[in-house]
Protein backbone atom coordinates (compact mmCIF):
# COMPACT_ATOMS: atom_id res chain seq x y z
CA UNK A 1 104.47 35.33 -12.70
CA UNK A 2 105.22 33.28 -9.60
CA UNK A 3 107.75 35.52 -8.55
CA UNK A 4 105.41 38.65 -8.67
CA UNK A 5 102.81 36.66 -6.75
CA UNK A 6 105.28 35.94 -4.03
CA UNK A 7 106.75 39.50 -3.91
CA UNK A 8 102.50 40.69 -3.78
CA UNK A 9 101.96 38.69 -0.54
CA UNK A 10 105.15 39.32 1.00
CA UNK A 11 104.11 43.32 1.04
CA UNK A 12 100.51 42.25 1.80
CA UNK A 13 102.02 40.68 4.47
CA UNK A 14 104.18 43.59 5.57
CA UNK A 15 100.92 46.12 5.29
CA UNK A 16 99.29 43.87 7.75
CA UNK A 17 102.15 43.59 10.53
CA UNK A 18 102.11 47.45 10.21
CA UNK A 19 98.71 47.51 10.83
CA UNK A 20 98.96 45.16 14.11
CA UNK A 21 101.75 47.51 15.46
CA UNK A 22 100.02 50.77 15.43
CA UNK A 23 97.09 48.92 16.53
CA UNK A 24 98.81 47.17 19.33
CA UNK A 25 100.70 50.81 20.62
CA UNK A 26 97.51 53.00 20.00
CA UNK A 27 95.97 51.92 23.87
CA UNK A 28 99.40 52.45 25.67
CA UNK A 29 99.57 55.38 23.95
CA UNK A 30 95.40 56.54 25.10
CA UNK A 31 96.65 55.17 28.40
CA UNK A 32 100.02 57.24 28.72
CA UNK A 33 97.85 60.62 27.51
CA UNK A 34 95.04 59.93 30.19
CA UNK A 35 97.91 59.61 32.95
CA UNK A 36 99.49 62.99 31.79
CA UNK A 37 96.01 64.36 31.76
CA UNK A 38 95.41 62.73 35.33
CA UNK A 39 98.67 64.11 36.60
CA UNK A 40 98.32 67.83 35.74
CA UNK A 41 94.79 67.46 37.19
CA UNK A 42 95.87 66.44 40.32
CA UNK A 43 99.03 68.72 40.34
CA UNK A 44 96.63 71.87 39.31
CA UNK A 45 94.51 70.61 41.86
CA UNK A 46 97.26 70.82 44.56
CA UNK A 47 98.46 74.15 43.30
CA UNK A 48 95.17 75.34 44.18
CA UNK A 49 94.74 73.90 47.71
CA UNK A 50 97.85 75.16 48.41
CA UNK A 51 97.26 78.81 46.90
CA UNK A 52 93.83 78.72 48.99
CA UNK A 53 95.51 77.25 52.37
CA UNK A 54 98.46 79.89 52.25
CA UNK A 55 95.99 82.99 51.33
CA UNK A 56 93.51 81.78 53.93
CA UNK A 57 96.59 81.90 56.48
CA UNK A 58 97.75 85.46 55.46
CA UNK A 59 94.22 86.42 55.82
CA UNK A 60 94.01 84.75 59.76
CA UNK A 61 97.17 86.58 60.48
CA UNK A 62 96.29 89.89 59.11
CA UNK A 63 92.76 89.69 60.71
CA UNK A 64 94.46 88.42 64.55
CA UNK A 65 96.79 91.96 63.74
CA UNK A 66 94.09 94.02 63.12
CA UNK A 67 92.09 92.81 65.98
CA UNK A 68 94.72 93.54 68.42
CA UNK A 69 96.01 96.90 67.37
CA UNK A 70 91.78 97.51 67.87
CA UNK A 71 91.64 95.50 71.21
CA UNK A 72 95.14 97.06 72.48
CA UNK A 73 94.73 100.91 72.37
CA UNK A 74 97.63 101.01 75.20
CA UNK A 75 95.54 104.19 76.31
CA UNK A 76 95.85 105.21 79.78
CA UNK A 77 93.65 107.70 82.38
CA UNK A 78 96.16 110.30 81.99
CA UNK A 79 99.14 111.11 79.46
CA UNK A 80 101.13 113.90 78.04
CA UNK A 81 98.65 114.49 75.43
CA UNK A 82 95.62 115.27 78.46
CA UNK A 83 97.85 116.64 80.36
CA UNK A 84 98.53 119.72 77.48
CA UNK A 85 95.05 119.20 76.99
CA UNK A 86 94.00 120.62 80.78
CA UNK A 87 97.05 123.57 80.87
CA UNK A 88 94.92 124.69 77.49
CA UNK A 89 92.12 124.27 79.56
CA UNK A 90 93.25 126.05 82.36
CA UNK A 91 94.63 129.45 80.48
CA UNK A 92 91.07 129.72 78.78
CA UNK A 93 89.58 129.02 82.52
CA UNK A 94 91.22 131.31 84.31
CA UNK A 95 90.60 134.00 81.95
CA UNK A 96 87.15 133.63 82.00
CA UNK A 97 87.20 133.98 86.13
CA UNK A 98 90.10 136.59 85.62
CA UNK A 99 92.72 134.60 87.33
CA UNK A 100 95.96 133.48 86.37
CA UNK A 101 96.78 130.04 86.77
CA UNK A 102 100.08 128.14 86.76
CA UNK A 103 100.97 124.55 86.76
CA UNK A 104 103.30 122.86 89.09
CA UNK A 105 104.28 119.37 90.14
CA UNK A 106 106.89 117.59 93.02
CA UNK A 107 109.93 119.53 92.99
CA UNK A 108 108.31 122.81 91.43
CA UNK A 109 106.00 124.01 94.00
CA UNK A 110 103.56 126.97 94.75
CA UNK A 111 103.43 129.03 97.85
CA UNK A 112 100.32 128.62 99.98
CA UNK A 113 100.99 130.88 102.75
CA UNK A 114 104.11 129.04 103.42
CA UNK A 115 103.09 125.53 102.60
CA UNK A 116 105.17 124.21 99.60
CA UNK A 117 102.87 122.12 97.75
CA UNK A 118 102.41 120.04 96.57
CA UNK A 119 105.48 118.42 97.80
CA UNK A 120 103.94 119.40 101.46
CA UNK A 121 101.48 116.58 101.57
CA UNK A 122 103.10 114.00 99.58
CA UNK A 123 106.32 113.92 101.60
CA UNK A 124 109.39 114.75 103.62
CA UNK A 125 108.85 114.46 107.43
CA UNK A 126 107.10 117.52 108.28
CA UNK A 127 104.52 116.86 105.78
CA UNK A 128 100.95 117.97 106.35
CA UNK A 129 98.30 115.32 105.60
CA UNK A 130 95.35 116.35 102.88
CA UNK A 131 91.91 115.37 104.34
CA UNK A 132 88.34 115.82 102.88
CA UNK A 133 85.82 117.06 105.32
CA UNK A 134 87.89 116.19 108.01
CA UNK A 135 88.17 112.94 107.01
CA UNK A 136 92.60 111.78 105.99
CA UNK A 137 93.17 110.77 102.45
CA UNK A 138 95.92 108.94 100.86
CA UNK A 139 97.40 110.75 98.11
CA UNK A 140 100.34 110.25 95.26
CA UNK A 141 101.43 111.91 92.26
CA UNK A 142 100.89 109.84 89.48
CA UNK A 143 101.71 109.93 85.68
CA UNK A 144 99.68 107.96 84.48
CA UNK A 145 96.39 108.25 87.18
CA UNK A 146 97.40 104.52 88.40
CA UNK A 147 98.77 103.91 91.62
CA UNK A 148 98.57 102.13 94.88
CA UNK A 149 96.91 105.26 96.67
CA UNK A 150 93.30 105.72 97.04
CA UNK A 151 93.93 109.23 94.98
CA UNK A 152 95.93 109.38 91.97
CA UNK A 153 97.10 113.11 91.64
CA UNK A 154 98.24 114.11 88.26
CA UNK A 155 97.90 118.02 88.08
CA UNK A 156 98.05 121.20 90.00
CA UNK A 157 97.29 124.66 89.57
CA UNK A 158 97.09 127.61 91.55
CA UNK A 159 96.59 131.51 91.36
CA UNK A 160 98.34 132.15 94.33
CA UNK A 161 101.35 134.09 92.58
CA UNK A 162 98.99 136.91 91.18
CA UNK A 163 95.82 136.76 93.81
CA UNK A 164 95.80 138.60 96.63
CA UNK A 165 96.46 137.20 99.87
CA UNK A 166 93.26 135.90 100.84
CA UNK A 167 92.11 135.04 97.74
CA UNK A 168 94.67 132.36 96.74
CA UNK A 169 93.19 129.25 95.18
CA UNK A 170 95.17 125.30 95.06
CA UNK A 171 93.25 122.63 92.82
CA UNK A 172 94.21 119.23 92.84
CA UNK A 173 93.30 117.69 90.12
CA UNK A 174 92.75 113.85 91.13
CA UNK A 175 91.38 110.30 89.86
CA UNK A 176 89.85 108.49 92.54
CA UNK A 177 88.57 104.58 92.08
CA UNK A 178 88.69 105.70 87.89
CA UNK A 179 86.73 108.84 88.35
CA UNK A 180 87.61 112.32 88.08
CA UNK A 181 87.79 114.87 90.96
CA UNK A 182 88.95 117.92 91.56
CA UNK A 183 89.82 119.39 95.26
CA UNK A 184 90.37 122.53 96.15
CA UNK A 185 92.00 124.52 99.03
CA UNK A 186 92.38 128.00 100.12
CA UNK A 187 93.18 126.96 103.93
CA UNK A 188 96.04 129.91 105.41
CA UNK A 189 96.15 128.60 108.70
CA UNK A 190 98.00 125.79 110.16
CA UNK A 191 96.38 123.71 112.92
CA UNK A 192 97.17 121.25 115.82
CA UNK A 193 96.63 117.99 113.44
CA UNK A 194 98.65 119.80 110.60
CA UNK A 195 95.68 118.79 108.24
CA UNK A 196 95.47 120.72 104.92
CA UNK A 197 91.75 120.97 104.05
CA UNK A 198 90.35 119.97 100.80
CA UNK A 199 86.95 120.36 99.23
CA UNK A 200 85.45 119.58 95.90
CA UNK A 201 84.84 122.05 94.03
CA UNK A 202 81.58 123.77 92.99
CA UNK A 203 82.76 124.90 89.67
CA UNK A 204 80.29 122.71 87.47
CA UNK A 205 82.34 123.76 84.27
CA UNK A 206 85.78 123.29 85.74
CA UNK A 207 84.59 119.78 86.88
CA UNK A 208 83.24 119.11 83.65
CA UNK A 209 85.95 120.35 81.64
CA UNK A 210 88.37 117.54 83.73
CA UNK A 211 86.03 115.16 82.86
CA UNK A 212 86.01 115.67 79.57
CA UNK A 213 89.62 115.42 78.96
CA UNK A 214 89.68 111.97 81.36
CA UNK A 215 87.00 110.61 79.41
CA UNK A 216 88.63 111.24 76.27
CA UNK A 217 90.63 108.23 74.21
């Protein structure tokens, strides 16, 4: 009977060290759990920042592209497009006046009554210098309707190889301070100053039409 007693309080006694163990490991335990919480908080939390900080950079980056393709057209006064733009201008023109007109440019001139142009007022030494009611101009072929001269020329046509002899037209077509204008000359004489003689014209819808295709983006 002793011996049962003894063996009774030596598991009682077991039961209750059990007892102080899990109650002793149950707060490290809480603690250890709140941590891991705590740490995927603040890693989820991270995640996000750096989710929101990368998309809000793509987003900067796409927006700076966007605004300069939009702020950099790299349009110019005059290109290939307006210049195909004018010759179609030009054939439906002359049609309605019932002329013919042709295009030409340095190094492919017309014939006006034995003045090459319009190489013959933008150079070689015998050159004859364009003037606007009597007044000298200065004059370059240009590409693009930029240049250093006062008078950007960037197309010429000219009936002169099916009019008759008097009735032979040259138009310069010319951008002067960023505004269209076109000249035009029918001059068959030569004179002591060797000026060629240049007016505007008075065509309203030939002006207009130029204008138009300048103007244009």
């Amino acid at each position: 009977m002793k011996k049962m007693t003894t063996t009774w309080l030596l598991a009682a006694l077991f039961v209750l060290a059990a007892c102080g163990d899990t109650a002793t490991s149950s707060p490290s335990d809480s603690s250890q759990t709140s941590s891991a919480s705590s740490l995927s908080s603040t890693t989820a939390s991270q995640s996000s920042t750096e989710t929101s900080t990368v998309t809000s950079t793509t987003d900067a980056t796409s927006t700076t592209q966007t605004s300069g393709a939009e702020t950099n057209p790299q349009a110019t006064l005059w290109n290939e497009d307006k210049a195909a733009q004018l010759r179609s201008f030009m054939d439906d023109w002359g049609a309605e006046m019932e002329q013919t007109y042709q295009a030409y440019s340095p190094g492919n001139n017309v014939d006006l009554y034995g003045l090459a142009l319009p190489d013959g007022v933008l150079s070689g030494s015998d050159k004859w210098q364009a003037v606007i009611d009597d007044t000298p101009i200065d004059i370059a072929w240009s590409d693009t309707g930029e240049s250093s001269a006062a008078y950007n020329l960037v197309a010429v046509y000219s009936d002169a190889e099916t009019q008759d002899y008097l009735d032979k037209h040259v138009y310069f077509f010319t951008i002067h301070n960023g505004s269209p204008l076109v000249l035009v000359t029918s001059q068959n004489q030569g004179n002591e100053n060797d000026y060629l003689y240049f007016t505007e014209t008075e065509n309203a819808k030939l002006k207009e039409g130029f204008k138009q295709i300048i103007q244009a983006s």
